[in-house]
C-alpha atoms as a PDB file:
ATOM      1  CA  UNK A   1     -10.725 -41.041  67.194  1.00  0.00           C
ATOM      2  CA  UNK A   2     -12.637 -39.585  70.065  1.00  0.00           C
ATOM      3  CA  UNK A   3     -13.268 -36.079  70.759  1.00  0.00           C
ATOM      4  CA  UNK A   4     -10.356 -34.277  72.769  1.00  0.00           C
ATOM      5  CA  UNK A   5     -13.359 -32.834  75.232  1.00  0.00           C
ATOM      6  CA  UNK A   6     -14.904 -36.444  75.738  1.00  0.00           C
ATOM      7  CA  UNK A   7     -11.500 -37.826  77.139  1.00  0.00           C
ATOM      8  CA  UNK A   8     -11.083 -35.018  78.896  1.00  0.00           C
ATOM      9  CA  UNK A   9     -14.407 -35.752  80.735  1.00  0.00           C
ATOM     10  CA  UNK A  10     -13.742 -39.850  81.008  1.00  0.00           C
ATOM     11  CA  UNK A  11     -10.042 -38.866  82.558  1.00  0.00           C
ATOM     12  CA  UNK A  12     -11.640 -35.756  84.822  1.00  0.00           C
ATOM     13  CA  UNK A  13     -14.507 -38.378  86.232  1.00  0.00           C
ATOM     14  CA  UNK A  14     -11.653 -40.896  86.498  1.00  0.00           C
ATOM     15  CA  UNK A  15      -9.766 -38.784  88.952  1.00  0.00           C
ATOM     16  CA  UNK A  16     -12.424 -37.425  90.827  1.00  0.00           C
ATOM     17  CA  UNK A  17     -14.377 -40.984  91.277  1.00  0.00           C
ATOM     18  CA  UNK A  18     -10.095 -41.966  92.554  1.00  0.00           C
ATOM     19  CA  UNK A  19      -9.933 -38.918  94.377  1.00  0.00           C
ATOM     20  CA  UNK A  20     -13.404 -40.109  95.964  1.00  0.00           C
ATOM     21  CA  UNK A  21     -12.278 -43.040  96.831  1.00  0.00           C
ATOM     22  CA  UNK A  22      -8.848 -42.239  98.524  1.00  0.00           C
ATOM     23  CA  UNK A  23     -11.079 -39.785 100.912  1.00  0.00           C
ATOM     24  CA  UNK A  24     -13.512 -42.623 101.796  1.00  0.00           C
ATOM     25  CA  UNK A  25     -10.951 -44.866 102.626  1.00  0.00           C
ATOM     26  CA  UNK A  26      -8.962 -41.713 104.358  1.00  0.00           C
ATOM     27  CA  UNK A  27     -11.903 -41.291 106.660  1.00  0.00           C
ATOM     28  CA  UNK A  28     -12.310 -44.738 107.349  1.00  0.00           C
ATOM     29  CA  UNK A  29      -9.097 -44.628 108.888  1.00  0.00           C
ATOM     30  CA  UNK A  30      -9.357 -41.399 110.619  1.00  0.00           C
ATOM     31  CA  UNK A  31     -12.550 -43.449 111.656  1.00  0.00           C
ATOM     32  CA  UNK A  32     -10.802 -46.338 113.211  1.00  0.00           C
ATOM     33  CA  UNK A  33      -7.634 -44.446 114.772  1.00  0.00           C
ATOM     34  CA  UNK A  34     -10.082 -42.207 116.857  1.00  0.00           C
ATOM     35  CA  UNK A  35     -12.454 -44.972 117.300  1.00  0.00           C
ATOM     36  CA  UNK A  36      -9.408 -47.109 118.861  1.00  0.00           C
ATOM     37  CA  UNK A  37      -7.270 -44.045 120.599  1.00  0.00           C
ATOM     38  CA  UNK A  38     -10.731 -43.873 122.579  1.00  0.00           C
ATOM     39  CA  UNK A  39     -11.262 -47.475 123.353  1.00  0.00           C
ATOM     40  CA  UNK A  40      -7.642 -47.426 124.724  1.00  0.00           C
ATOM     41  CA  UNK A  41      -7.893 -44.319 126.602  1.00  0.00           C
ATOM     42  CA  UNK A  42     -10.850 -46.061 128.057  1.00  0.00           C
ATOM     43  CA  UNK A  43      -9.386 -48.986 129.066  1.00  0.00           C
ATOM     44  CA  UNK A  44      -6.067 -46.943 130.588  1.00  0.00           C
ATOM     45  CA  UNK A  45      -8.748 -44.812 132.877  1.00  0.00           C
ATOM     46  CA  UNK A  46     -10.634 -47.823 133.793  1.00  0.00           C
ATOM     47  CA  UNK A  47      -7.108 -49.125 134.669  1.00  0.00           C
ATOM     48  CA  UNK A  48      -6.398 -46.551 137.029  1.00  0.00           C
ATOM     49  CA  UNK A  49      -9.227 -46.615 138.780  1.00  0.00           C
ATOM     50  CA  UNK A  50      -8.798 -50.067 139.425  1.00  0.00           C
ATOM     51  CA  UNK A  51      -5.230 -49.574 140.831  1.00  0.00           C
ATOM     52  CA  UNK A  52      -6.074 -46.932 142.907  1.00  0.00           C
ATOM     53  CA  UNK A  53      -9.497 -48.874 144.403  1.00  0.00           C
ATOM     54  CA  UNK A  54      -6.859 -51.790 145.004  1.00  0.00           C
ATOM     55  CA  UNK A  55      -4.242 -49.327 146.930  1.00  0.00           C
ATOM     56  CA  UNK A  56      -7.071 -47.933 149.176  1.00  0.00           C
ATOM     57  CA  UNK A  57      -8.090 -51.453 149.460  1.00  0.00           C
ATOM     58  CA  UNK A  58      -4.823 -52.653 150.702  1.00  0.00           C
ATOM     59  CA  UNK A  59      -5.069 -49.813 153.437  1.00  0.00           C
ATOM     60  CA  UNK A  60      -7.777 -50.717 154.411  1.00  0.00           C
ATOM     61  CA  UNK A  61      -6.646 -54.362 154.958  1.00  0.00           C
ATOM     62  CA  UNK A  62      -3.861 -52.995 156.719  1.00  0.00           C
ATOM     63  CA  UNK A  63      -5.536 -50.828 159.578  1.00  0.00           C
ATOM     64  CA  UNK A  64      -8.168 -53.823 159.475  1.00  0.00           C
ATOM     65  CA  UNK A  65      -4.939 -56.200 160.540  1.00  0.00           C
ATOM     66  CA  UNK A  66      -3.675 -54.072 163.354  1.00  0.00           C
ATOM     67  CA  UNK A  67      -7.466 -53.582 164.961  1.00  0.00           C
ATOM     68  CA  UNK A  68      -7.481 -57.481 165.022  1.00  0.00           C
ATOM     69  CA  UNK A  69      -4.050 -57.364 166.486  1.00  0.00           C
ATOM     70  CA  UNK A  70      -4.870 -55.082 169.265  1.00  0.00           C
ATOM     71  CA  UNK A  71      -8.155 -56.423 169.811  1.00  0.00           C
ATOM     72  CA  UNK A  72      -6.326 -60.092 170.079  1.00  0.00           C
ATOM     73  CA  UNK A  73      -4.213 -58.907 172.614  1.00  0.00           C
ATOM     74  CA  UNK A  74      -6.912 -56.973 174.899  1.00  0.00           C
ATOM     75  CA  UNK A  75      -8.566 -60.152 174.794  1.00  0.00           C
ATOM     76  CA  UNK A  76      -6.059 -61.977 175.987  1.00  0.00           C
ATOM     77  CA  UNK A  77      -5.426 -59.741 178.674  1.00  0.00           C
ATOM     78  CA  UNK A  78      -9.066 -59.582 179.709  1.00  0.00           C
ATOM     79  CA  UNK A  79      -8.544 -63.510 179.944  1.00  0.00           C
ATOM     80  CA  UNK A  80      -5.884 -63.218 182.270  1.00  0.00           C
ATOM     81  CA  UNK A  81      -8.096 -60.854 184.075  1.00  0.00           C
ATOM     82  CA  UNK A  82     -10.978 -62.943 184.868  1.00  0.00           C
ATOM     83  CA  UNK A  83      -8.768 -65.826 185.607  1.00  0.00           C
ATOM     84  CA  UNK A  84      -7.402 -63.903 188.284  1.00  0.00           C
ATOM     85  CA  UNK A  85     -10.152 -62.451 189.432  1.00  0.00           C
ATOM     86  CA  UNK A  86     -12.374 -65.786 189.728  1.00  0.00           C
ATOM     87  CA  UNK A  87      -8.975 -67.832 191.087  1.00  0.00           C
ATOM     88  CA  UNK A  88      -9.229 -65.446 193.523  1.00  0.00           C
ATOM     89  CA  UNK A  89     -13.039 -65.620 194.065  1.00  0.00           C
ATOM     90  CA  UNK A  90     -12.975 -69.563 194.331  1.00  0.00           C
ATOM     91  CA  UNK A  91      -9.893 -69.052 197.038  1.00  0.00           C
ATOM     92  CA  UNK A  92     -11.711 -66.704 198.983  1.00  0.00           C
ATOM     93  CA  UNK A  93     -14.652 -68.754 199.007  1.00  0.00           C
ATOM     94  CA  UNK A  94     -13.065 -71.951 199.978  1.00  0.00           C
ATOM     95  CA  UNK A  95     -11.373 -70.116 202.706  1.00  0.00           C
ATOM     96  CA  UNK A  96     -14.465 -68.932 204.168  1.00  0.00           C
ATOM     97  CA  UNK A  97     -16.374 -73.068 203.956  1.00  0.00           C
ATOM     98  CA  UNK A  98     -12.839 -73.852 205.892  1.00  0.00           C
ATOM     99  CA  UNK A  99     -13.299 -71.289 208.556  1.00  0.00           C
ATOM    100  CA  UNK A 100     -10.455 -69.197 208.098  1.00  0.00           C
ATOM    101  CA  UNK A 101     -10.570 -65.895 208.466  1.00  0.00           C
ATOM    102  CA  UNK A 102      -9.216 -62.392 207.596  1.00  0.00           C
ATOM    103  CA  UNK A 103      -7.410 -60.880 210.677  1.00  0.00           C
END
């Protein structure tokens, strides 16, 4: 039969090489639960930036669509402008090769 002390020291180095283990694995966890909580926090923030870049985006669109609006209709009113005007010109000028005159 073996030594009280000697099994003693097997079951002591048992436990401790156990106790050893259940801490590495422990850690390895910790480990990977930080390492992913930060990979996720990561994406979330990278997500928000995007979403907000996309709302000031959309502004931007917008205020972009009502310049082109009001720059459509200027344009069609500086159309109507020169049509007078030059209807007007090609009038007068016809009037004058005619002969008549202003009184």
């Amino acid at each position: 039969m073996l030594p009280i002390s000697v099994f003693d020291k097997n079951f002591a180095f048992k436990i401790k090489n156990n106790n050893q283990n259940i801490n590495l694995i422990g850690r390895v966890k910790v480990k990977v639960l930080v390492v992913t909580a930060i990979i996720i926090l990561v994406v979330l923030a990278t997500q928000m930036v995007f979403a907000a870049s996309l709302a000031t985006d959309g502004q931007k669109i917008s205020q972009i669509d009502q310049e082109i609006e009001k720059l459509e209709i200027e344009n069609i009113n500086l159309k109507v402008q020169i049509t007078q005007q030059s209807s007007f010109k090609t009038l007068k000028e016809k009037a004058k090769t005619l002969g008549f005159e202003k009184n």
